[in-house]
Protein backbone atom coordinates (compact mmCIF):
# COMPACT_ATOMS: atom_id res chain seq x y z
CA UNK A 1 -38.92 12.74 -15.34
CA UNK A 2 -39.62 13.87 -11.93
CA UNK A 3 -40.97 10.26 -10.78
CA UNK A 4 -37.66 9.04 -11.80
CA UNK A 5 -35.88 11.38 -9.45
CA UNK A 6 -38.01 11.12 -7.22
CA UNK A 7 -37.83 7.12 -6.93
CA UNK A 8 -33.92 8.13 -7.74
CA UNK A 9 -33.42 10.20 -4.31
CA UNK A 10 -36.06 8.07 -2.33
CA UNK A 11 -33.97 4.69 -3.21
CA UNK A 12 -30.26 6.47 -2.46
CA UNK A 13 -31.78 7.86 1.13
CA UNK A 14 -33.46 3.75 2.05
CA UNK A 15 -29.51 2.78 0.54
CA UNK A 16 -27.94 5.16 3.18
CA UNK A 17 -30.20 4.72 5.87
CA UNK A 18 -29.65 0.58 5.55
CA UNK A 19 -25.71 0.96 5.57
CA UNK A 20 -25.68 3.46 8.49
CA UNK A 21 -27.85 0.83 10.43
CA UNK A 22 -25.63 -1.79 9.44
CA UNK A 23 -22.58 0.03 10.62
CA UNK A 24 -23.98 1.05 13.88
CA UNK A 25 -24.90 -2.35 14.38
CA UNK A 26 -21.89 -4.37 13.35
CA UNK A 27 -19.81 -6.03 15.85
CA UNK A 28 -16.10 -4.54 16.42
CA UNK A 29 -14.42 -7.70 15.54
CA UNK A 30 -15.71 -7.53 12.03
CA UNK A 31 -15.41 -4.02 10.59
CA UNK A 32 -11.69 -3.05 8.48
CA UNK A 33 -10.00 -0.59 7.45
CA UNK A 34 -11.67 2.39 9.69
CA UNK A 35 -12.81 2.66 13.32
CA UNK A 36 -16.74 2.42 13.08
CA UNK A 37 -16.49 5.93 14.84
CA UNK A 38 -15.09 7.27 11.39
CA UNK A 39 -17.34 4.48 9.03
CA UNK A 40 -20.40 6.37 10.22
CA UNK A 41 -19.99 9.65 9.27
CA UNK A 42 -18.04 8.57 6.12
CA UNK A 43 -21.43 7.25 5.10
CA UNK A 44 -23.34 10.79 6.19
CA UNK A 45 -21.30 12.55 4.96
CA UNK A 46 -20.43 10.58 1.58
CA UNK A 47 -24.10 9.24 1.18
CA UNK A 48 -24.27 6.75 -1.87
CA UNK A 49 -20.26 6.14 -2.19
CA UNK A 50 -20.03 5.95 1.20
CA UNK A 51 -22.30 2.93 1.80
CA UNK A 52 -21.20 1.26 -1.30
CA UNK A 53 -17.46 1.72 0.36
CA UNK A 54 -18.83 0.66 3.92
CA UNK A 55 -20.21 -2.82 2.65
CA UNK A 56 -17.11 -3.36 0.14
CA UNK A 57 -14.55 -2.25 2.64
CA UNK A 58 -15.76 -1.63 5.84
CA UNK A 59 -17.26 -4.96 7.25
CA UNK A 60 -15.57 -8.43 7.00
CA UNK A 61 -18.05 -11.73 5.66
CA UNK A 62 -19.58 -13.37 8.56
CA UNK A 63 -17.65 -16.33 9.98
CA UNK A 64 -19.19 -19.63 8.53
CA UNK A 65 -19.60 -22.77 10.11
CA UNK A 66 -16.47 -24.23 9.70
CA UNK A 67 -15.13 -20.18 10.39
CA UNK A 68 -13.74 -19.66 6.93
CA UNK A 69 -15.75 -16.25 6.32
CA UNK A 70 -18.02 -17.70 3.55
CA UNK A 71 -21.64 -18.44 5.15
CA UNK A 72 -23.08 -19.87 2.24
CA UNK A 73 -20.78 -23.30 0.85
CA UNK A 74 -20.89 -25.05 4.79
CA UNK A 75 -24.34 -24.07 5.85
CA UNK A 76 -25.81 -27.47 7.11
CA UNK A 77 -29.95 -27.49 7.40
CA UNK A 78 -31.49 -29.35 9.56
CA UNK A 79 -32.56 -32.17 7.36
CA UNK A 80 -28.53 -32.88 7.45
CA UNK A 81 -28.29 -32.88 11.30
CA UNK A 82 -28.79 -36.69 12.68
CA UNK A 83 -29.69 -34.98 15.86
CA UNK A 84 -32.97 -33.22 14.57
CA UNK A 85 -34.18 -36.15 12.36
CA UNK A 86 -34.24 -38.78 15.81
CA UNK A 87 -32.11 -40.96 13.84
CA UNK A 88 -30.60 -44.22 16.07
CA UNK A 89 -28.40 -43.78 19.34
CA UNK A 90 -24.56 -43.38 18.37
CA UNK A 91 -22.73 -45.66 20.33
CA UNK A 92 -21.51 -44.37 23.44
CA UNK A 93 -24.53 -42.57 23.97
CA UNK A 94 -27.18 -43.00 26.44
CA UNK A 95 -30.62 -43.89 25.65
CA UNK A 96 -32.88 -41.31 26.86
CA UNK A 97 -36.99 -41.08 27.39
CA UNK A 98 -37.43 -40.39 23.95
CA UNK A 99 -35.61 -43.84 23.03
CA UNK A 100 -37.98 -45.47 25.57
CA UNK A 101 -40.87 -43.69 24.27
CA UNK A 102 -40.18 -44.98 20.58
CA UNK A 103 -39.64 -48.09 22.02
CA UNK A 104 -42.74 -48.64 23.29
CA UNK A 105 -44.38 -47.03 20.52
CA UNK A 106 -43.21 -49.76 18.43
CA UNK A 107 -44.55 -52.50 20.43
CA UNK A 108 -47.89 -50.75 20.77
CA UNK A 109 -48.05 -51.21 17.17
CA UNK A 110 -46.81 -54.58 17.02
CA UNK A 111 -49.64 -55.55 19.40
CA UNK A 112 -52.37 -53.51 17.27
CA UNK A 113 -51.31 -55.24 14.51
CA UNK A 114 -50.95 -58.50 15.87
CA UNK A 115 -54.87 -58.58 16.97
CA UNK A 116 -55.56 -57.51 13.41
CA UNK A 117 -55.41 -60.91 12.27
CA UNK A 118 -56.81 -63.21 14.74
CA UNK A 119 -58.01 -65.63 11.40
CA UNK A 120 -61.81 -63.94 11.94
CA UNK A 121 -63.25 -64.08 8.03
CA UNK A 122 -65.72 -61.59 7.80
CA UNK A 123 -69.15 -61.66 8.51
């Protein structure tokens, strides 16, 4: 029975710690309802029902990517961003060294391949 208090008390203290850091840390622009000056001591003070209040009322969701508040429908990896996979020049864009390097790449290749079959049979 002790254990479980002890893991009971050791788990509320790492709980409070966590949401006082998180307070302390949090930009103006997205805590509510209280000045951070009064969410901080709230959560001293009030140590498990204070950081449960903090991160239901106190702090706004982060701004997503297309700034609705929700992080988690828009987020675009970087297997969906044309830009990281090299795909083709959009018109109206320049072509750039890389462009030039792929381009010569490819007729490194072509060449390489070409002298593969030079109608040798083997020996």
């Amino acid at each position: 029975m002790v254990r479980l208090w002890l893991v009971i008390v050791v788990a509320a203290v790492a709980f409070t710690v966590y949401a006082i850091i998180d307070c302390a840390t949090m930009p103006r622009s997205r805590v509510r309802s209280l000045r951070k000056g009064l969410w901080v001591p709230l959560i001293v003070v009030l140590p498990v029902v204070g950081g449960v209040l903090w991160f239901l009322l106190g702090r706004t969701p982060a701004a997503g990517p297309r700034g609705d508040g929700g992080g988690g429908a828009g987020y675009r990896g970087p297997e969906d961003d044309p830009d990281f996979l090299g795909g083709s020049t959009p018109p109206g864009r320049k072509s750039d060294d890389k462009d030039q390097d792929d381009a010569t790449l490819r007729s490194l290749e072509d060449q390489f391949h070409d002298g593969d079959d030079d109608g040798r049979v083997g020996r």
